[in-house]
N, C-alpha and C. Protein backbone atom coordinates (compact mmCIF):
# COMPACT_ATOMS: atom_id res chain seq x y z
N UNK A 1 117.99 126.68 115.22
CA UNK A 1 116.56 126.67 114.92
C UNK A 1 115.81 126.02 116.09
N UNK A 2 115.01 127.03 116.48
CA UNK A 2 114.16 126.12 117.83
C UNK A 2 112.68 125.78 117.09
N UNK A 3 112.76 124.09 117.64
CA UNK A 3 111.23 123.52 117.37
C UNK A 3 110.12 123.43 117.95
N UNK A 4 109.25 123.38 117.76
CA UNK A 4 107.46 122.87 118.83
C UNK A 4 106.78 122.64 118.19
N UNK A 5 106.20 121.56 118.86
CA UNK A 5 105.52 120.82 118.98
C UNK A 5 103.89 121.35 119.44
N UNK A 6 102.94 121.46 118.33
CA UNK A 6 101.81 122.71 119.17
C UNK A 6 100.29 121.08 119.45
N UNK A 7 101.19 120.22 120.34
CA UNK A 7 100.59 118.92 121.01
C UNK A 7 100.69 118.32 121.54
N UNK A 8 100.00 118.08 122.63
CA UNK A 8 100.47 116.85 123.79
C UNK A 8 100.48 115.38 123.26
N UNK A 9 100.10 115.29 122.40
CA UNK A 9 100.35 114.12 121.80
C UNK A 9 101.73 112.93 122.26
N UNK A 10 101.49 112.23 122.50
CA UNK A 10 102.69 111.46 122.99
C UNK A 10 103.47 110.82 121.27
N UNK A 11 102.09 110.14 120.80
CA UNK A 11 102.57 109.21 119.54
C UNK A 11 103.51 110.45 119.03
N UNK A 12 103.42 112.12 118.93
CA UNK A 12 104.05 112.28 117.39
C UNK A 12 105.43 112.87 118.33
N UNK A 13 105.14 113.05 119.66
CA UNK A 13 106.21 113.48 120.27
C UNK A 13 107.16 112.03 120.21
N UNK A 14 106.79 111.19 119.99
CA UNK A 14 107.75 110.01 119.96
C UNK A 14 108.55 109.89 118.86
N UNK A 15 107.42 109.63 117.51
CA UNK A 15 107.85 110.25 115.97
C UNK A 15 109.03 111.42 115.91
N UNK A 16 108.93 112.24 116.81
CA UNK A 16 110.06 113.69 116.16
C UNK A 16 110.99 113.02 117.09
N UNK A 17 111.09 112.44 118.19
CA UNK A 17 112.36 111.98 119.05
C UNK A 17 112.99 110.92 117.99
N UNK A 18 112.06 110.21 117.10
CA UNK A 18 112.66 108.84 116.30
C UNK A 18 113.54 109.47 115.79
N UNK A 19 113.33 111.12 114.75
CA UNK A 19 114.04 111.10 113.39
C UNK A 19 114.96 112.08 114.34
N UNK A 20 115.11 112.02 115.70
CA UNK A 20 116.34 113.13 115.52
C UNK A 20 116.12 114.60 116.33
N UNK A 21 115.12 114.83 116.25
CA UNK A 21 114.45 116.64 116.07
C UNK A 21 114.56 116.76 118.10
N UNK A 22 115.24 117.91 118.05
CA UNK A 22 114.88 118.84 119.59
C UNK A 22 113.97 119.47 119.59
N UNK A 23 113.13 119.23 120.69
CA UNK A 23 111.56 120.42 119.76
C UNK A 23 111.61 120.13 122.14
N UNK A 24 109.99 121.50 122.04
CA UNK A 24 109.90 121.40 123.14
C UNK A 24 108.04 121.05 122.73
N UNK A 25 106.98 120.75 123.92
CA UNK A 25 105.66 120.99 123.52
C UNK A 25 105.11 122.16 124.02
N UNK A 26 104.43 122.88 123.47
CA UNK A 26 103.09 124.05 123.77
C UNK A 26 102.11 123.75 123.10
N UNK A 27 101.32 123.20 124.48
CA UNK A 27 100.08 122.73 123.01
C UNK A 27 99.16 124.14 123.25
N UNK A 28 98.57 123.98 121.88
CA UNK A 28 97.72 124.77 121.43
C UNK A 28 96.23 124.75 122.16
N UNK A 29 95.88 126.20 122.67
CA UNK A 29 94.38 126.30 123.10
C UNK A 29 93.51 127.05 122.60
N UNK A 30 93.80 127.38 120.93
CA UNK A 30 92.93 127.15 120.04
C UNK A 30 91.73 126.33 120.06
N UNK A 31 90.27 127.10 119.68
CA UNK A 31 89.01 126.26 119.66
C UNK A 31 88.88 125.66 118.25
N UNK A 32 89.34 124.07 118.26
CA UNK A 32 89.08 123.24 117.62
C UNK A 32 87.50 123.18 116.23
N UNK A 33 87.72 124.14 115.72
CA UNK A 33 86.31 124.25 114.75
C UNK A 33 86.44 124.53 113.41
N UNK A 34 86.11 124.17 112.62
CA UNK A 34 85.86 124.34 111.11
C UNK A 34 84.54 123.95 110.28
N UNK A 35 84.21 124.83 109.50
CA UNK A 35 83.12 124.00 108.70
C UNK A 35 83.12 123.35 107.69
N UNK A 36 84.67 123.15 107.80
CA UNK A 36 84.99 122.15 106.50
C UNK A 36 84.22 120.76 106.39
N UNK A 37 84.46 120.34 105.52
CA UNK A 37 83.16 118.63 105.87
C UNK A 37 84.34 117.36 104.60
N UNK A 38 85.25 118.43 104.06
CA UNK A 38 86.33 116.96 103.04
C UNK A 38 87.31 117.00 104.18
N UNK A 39 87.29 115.66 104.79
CA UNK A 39 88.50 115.16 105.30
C UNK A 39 89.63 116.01 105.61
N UNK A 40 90.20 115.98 103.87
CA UNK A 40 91.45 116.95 103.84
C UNK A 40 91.82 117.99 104.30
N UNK A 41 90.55 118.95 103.84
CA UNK A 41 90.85 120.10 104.26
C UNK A 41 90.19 120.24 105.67
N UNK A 42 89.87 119.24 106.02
CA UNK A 42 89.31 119.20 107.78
C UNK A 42 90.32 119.10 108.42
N UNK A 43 91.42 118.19 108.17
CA UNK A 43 92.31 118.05 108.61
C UNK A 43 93.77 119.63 108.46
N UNK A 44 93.59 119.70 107.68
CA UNK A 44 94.36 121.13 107.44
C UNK A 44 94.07 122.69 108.08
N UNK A 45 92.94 122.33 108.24
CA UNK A 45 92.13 123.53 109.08
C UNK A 45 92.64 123.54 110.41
N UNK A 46 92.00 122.10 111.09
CA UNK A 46 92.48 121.97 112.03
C UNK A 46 94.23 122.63 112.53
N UNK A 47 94.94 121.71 111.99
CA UNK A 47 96.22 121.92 112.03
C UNK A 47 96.50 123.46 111.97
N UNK A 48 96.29 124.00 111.27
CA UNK A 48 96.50 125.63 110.95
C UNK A 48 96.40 126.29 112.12
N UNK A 49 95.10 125.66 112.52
CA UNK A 49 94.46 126.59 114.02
C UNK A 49 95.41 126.44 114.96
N UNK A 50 96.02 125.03 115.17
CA UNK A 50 96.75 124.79 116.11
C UNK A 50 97.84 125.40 116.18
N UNK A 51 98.84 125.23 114.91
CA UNK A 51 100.33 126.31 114.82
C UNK A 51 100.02 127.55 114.85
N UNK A 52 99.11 127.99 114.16
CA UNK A 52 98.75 129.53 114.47
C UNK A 52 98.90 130.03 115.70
N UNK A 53 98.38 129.25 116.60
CA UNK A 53 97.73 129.53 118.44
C UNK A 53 99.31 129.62 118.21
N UNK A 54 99.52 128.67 118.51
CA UNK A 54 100.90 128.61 118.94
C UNK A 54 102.21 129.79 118.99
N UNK A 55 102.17 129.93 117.44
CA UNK A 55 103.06 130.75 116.69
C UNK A 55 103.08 131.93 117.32
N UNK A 56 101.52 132.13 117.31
CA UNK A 56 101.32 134.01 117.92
C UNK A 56 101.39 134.43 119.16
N UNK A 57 101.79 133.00 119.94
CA UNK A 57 102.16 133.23 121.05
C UNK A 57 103.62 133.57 121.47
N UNK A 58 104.37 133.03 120.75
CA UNK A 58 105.96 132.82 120.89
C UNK A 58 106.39 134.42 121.12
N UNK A 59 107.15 134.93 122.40
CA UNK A 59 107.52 136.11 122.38
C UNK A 59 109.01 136.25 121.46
N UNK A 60 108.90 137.08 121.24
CA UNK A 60 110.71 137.65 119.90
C UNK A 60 111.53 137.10 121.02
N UNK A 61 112.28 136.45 120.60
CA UNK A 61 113.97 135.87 121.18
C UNK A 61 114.49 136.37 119.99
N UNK A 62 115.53 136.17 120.77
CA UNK A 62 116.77 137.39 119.97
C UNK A 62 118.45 136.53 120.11
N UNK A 63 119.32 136.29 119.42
CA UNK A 63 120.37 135.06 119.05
C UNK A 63 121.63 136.04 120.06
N UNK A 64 122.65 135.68 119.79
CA UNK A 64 123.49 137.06 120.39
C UNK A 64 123.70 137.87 119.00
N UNK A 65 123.62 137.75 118.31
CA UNK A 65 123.07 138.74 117.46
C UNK A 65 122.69 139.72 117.38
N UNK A 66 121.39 139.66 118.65
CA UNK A 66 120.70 140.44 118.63
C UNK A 66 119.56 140.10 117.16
N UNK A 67 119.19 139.29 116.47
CA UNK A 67 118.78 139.17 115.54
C UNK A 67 117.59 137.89 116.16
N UNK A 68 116.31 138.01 115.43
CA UNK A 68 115.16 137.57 115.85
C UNK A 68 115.61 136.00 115.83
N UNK A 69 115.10 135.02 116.62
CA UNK A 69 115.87 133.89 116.67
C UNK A 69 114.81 133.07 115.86
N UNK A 70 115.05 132.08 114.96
CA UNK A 70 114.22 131.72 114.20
C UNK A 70 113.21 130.42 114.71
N UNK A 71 112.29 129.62 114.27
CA UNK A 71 111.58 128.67 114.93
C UNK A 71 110.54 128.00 114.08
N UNK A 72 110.40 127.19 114.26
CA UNK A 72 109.31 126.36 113.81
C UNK A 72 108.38 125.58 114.32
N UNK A 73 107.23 126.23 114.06
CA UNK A 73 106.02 125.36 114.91
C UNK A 73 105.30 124.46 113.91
N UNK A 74 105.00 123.23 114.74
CA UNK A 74 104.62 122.06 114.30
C UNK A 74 102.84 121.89 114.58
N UNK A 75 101.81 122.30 113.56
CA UNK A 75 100.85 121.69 114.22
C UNK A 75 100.01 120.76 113.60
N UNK A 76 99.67 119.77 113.83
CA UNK A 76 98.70 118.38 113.31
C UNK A 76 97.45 118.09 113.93
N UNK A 77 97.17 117.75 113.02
CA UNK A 77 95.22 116.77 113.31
C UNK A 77 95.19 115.71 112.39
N UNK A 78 94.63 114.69 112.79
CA UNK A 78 94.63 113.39 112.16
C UNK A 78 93.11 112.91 112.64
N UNK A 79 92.21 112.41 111.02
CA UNK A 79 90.98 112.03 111.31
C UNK A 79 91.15 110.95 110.58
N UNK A 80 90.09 110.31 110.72
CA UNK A 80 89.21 108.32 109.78
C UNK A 80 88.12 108.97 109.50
N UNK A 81 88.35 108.54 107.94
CA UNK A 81 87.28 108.79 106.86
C UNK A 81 86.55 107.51 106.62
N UNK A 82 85.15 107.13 106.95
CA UNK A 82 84.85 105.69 106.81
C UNK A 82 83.06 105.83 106.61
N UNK A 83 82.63 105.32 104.91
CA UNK A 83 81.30 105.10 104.98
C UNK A 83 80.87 106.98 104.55
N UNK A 84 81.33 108.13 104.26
CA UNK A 84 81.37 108.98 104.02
C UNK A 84 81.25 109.82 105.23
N UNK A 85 81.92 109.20 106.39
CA UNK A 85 81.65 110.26 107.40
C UNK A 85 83.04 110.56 107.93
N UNK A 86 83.16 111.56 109.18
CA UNK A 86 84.42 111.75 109.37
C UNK A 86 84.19 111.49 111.11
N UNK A 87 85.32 110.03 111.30
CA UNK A 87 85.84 109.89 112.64
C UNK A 87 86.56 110.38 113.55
N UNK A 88 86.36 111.26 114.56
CA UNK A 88 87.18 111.30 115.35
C UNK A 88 87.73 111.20 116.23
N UNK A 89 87.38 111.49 118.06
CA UNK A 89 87.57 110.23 119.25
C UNK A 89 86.35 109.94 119.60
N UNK A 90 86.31 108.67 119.97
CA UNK A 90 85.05 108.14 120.66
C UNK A 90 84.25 109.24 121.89
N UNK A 91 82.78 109.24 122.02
CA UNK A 91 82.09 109.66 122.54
C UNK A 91 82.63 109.02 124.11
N UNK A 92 82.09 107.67 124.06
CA UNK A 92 82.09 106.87 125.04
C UNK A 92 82.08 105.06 124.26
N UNK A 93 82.04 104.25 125.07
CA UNK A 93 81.82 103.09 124.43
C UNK A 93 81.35 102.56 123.66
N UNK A 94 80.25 102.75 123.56
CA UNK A 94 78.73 102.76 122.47
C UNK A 94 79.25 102.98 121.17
N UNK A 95 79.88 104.80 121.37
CA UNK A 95 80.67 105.63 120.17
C UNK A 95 81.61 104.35 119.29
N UNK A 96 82.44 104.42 120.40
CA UNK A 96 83.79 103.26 120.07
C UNK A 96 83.13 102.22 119.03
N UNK A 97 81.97 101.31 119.56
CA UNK A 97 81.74 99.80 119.01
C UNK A 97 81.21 100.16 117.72
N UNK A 98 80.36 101.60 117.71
CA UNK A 98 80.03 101.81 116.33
C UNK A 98 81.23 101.88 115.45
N UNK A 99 82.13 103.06 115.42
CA UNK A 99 83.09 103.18 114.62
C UNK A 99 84.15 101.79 114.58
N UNK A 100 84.29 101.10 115.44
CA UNK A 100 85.18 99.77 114.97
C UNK A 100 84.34 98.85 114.16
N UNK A 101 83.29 98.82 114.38
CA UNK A 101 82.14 97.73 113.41
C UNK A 101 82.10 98.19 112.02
N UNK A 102 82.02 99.63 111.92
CA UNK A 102 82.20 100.55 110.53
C UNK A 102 83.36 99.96 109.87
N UNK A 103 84.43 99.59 110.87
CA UNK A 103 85.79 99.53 110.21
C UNK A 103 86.47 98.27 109.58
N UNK A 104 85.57 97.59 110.51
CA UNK A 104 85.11 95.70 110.56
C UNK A 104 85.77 95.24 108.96
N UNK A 105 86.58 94.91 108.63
CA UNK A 105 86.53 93.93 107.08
C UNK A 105 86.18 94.82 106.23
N UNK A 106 86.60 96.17 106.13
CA UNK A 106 86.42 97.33 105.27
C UNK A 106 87.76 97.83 104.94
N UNK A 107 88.41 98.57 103.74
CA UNK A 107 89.07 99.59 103.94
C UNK A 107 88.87 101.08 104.47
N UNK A 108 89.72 102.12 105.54
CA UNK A 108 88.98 103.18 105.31
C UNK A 108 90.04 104.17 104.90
N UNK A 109 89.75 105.36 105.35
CA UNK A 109 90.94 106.10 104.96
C UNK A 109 91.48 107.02 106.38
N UNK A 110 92.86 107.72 106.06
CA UNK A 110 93.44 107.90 107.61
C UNK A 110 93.55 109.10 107.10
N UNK A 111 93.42 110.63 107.64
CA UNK A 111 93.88 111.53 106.63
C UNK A 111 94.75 112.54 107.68
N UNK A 112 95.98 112.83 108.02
CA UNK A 112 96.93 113.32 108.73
C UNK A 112 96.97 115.16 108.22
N UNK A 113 96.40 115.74 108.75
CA UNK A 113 96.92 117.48 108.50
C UNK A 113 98.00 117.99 108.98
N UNK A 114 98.77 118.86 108.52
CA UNK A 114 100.24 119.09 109.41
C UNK A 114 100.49 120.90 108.64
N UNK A 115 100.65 121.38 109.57
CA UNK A 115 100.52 123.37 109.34
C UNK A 115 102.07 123.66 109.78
N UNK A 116 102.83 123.91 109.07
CA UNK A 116 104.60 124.65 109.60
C UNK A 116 104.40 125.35 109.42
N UNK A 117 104.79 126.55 110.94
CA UNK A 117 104.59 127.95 110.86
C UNK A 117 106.56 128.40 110.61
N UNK A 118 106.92 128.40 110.01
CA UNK A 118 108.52 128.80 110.17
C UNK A 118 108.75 130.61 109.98
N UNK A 119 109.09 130.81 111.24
CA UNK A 119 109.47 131.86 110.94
C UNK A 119 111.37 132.08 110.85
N UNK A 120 111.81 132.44 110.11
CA UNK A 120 113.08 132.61 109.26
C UNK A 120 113.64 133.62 108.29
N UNK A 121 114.78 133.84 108.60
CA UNK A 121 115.47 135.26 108.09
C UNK A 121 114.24 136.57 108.08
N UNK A 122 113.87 136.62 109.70
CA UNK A 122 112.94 137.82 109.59
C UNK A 122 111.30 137.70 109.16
N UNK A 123 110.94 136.53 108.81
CA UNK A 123 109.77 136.25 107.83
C UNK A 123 109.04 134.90 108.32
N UNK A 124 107.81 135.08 108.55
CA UNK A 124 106.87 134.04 108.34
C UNK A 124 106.61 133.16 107.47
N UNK A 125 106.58 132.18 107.29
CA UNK A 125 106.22 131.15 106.03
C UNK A 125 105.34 130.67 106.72
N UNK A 126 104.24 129.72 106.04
CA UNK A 126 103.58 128.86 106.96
C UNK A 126 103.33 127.54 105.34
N UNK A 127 103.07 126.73 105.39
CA UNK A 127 103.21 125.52 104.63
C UNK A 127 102.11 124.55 105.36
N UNK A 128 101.07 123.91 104.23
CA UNK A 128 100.25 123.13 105.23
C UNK A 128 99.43 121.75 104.04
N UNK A 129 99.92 120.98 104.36
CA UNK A 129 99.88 119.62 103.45
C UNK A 129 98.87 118.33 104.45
N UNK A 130 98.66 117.87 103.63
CA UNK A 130 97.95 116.39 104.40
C UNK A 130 98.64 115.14 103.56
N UNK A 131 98.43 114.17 104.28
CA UNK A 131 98.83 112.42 103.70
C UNK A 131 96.99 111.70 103.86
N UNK A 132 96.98 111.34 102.77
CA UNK A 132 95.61 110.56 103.16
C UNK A 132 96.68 108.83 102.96
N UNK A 133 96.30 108.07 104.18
CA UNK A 133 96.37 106.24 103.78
C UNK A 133 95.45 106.26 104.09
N UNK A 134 95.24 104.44 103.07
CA UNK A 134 94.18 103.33 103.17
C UNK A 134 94.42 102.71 104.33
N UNK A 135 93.56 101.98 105.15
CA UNK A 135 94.10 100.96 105.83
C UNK A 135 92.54 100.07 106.08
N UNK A 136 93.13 98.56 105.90
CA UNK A 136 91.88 97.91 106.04
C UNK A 136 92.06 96.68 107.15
N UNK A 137 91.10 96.23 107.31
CA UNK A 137 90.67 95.65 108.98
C UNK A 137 90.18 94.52 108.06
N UNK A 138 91.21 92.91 108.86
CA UNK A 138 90.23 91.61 109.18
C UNK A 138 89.12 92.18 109.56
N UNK A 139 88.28 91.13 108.96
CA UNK A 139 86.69 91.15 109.88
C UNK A 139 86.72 90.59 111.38
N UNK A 140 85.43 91.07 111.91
CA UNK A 140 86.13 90.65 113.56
C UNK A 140 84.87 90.74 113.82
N UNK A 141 84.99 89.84 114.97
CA UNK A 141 83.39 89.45 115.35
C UNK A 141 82.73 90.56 116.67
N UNK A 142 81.59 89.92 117.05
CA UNK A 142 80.98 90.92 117.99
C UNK A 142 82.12 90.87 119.47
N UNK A 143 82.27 89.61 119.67
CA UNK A 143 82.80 89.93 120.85
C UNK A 143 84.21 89.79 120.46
N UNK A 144 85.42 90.09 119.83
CA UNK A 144 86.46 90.78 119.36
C UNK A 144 85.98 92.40 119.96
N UNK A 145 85.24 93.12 118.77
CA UNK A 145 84.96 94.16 119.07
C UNK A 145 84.87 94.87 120.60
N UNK A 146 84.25 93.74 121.30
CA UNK A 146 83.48 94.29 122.83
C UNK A 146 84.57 94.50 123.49
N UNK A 147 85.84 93.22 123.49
CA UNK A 147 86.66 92.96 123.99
C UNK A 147 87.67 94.35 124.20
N UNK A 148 88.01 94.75 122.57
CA UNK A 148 89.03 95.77 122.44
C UNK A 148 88.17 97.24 122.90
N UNK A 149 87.05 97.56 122.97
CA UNK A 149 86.36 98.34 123.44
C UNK A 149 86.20 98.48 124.98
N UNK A 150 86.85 97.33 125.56
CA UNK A 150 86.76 97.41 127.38
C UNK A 150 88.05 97.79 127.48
N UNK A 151 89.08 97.89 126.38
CA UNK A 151 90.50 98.68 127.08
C UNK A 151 90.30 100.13 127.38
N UNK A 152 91.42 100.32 127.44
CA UNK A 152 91.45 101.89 127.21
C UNK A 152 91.60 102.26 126.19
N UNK A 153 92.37 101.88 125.23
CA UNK A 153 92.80 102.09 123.84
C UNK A 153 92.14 103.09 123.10
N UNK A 154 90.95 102.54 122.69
CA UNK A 154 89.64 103.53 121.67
C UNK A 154 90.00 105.05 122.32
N UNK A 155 89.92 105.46 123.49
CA UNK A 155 89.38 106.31 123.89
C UNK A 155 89.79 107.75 123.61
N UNK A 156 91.09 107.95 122.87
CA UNK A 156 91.97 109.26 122.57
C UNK A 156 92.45 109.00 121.52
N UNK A 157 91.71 108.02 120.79
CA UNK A 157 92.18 107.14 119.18
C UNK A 157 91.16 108.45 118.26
N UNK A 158 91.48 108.94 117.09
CA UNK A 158 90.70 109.42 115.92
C UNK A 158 90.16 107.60 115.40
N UNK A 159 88.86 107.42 115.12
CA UNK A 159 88.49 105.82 114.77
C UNK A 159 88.23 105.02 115.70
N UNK A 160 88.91 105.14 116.66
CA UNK A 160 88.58 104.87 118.06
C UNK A 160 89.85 103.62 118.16
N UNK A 161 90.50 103.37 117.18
CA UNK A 161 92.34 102.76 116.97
C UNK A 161 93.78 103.27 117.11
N UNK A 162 94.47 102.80 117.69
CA UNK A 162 95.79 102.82 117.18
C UNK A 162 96.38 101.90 116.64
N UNK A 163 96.70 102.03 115.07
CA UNK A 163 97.27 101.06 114.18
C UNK A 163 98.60 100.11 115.09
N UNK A 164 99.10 101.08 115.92
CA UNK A 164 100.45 100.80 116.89
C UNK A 164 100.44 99.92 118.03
N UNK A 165 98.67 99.75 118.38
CA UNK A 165 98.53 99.16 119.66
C UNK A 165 97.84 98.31 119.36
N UNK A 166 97.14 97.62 120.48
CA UNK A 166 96.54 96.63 120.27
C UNK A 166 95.45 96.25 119.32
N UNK A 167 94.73 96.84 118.34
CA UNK A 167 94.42 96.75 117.01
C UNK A 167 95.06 96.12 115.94
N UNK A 168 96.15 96.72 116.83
CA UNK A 168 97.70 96.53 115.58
C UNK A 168 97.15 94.40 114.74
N UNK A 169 96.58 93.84 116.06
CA UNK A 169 96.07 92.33 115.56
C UNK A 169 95.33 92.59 114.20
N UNK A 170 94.36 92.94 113.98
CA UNK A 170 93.00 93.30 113.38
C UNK A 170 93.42 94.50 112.12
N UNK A 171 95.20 94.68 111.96
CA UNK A 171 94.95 95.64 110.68
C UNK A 171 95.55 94.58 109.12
N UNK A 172 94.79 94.62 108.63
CA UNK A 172 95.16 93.58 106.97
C UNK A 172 96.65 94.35 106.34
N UNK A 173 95.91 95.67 106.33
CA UNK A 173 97.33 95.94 105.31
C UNK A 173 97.00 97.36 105.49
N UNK A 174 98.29 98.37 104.74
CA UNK A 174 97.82 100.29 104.31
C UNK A 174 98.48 100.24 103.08
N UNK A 175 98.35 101.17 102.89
CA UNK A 175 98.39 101.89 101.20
C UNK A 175 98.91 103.11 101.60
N UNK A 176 100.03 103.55 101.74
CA UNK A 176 100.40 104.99 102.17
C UNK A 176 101.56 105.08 103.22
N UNK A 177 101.71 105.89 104.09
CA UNK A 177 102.50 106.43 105.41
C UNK A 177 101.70 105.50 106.40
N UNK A 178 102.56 104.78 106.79
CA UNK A 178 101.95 104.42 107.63
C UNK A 178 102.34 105.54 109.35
N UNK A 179 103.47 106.40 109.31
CA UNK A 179 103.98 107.54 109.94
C UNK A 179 102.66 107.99 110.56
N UNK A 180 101.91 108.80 109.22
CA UNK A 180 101.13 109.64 109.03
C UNK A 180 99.79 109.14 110.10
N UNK A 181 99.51 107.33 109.94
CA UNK A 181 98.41 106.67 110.61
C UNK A 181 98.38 107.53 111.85
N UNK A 182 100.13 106.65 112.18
CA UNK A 182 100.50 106.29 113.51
C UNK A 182 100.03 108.31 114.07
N UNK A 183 100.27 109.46 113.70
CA UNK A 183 99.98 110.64 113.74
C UNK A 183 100.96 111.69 113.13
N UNK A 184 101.91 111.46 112.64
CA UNK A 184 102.43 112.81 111.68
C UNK A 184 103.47 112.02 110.51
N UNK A 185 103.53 112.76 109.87
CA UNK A 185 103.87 112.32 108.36
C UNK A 185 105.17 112.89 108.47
N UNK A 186 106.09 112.43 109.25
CA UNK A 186 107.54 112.75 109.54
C UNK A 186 108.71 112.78 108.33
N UNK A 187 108.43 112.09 107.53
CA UNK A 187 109.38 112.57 106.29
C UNK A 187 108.72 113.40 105.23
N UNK A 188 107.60 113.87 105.26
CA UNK A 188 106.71 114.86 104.72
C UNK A 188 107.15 116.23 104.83
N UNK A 189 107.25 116.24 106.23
CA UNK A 189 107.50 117.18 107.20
C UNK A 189 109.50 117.39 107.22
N UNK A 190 110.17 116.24 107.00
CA UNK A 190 111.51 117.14 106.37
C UNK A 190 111.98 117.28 105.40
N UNK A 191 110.80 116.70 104.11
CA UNK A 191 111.29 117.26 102.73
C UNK A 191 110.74 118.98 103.07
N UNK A 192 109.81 119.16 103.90
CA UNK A 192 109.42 120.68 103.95
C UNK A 192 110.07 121.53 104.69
N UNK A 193 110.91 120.72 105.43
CA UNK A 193 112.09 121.73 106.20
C UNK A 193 113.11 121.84 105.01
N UNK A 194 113.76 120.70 104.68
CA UNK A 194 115.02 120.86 103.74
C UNK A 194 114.52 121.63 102.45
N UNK A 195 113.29 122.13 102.11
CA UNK A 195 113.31 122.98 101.29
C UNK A 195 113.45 124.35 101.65
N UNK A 196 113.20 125.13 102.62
CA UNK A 196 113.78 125.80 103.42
C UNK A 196 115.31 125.69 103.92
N UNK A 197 116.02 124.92 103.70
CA UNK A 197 117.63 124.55 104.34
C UNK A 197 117.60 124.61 105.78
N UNK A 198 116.52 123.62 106.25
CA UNK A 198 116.33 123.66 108.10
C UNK A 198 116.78 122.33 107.85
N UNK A 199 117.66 122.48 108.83
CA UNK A 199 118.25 120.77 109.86
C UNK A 199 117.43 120.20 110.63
N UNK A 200 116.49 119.45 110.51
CA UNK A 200 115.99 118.66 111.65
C UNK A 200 116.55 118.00 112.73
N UNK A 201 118.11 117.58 112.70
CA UNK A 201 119.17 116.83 113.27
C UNK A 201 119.93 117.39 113.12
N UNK A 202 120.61 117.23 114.56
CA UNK A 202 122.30 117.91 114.16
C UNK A 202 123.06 117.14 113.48
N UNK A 203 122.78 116.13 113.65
CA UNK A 203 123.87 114.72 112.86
C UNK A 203 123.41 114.34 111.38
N UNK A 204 122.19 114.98 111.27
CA UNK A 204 121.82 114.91 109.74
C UNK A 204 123.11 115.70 108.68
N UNK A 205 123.43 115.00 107.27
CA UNK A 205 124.30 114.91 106.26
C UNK A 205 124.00 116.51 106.63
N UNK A 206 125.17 116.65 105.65
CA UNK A 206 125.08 118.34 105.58
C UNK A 206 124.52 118.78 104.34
N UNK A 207 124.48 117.90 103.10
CA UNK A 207 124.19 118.58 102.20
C UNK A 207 122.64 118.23 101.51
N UNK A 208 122.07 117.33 103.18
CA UNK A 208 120.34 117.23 102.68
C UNK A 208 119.56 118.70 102.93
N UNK A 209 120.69 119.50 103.79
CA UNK A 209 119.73 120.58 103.80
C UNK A 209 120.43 122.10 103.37
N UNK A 210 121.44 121.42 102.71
CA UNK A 210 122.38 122.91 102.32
C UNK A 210 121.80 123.75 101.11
C-alpha cells in the first residue's frame, strides 16, 4: 500500500513518521475555498479539496501483477474556533496579537479535518471525519503577548499557536486529541485504515488489521 501525504506540513509529516507509516509528500495545489462558515465542515471541505487534488493526480501504477497498485492519500486542514469566529494563520503581527489576546484566559476550540482518498481492490473510497478539542490558555499579559508575537512561531500557526512550541508555556489544559491540536488525528486516521484491513506499519500486530 503506497501512502501521501497531500502537505508540506512538517508537524503531521512528523506525526505519520511517529506511528510507523511510509508515506511520501505531494502537496496539494488545490484553491483553498469553501463557503462553509461551521468550523467542522470548514475543516472537512478543506481537507477533501486537498486529497482530491492529489488523488486525481496519481498516474495508474500497476504491482507485477499487472494489477492497479493501491494507495492512500492523506489530506488535512486544521482551524481555531474562538469568540464565534474561525482562526486561521496570522495576517501579519497586528493579526497574531489579536487572535492570542482572543485566546488570553479563555477556552477555545481546535477543529482538525482529515479526507482518505483510498483507492483499493480496483475502487475509490474516500472517508472524511474531523476531531474538534478544547484547549484553554493562562491569562497572559500585554507584554507576554508582544513577546511571543516577535518570534516566528504565530506565523504558519492556524490561531497564530503551536500547542508544541513555545506557547506550549501559556496552555492550561485540552479536552480531546491533543494529536489532532498538534495537526492530524493519527489514531483516528488508523481506526479508518484498519477498517479497510490497511497496515499503517509493517511491524504493526497482524491481527489489528486482518
Amino acid at each position: 500500500m503506497k501512502f501521501i501525504l497531500a502537505s508540506a506540513s512538517p508537524r503531521r509529516k512528523e506525526l505519520l513518521e511517529q506511528i510507523g507509516m511510509e508515506f511520501e509528500v505531494r502537496v496539494s495545489e488545490a484553491e483553498e475555498v469553501t463557503q462553509a462558515t461551521e468550523p467542522g465542515e470548514y475543516v472537512m471541505e478543506l481537507s477533501h479539496l486537498k486529497a482530491e487534488d492529489v488523488a486525481g493526480k496519481i498516474p495508474v501504477m500497476y504491482d507485477a501483477r499487472g494489477i492497479n497498485q493501491d494507495f492512500v492519500v492523506i489530506g488535512s486542514d486544521t482551524v481555531v474556533a474562538a469568540e464565534g469566529q474561525i482562526l486561521g494563520k496570522p495576517k501579519d503581527k497586528e493579526d497574531a496579537i489579536r487572535m492570542i489576546t482572543m485566546l488570553s484566559g479563555k477556552t477555545h476550540q481546535v477543529y482538525t479535518g482529515v479526507t482518505l482518498m483510498i483507492f483499493k481492490d480496483e475502487r475509490m473510497h474516500c472517508r472524511t471525519f474531523y476531531e474538534k478539542t478544547d484547549v484553554t490558555f493562562y491569562e497572559m499579559s500585554k507584554a507576554q503577548i508582544e513577546a511571543y508575537c516577535n518570534t516566528s512561531e504565530p506565523y504558519d500557526k492556524a490561531g497564530s499557536y503551536a500547542i508544541q512550541g513555545l506557547c506550549s508555556a501559556y496552555i492550561k489544559g485540552i479536552n480531546g486529541d491533543y494529536f489532532s491540536v498538534v495537526g492530524l488525528p493519527v489514531a483516528h486516521i488508523c481506526q479508518e485504515l484498519a477498517g479497510f484491513g490497511i497496515e499503517w506499519n509493517k511491524n504493526a500486530a497482524s491481527d489489528v488489521c486482518s
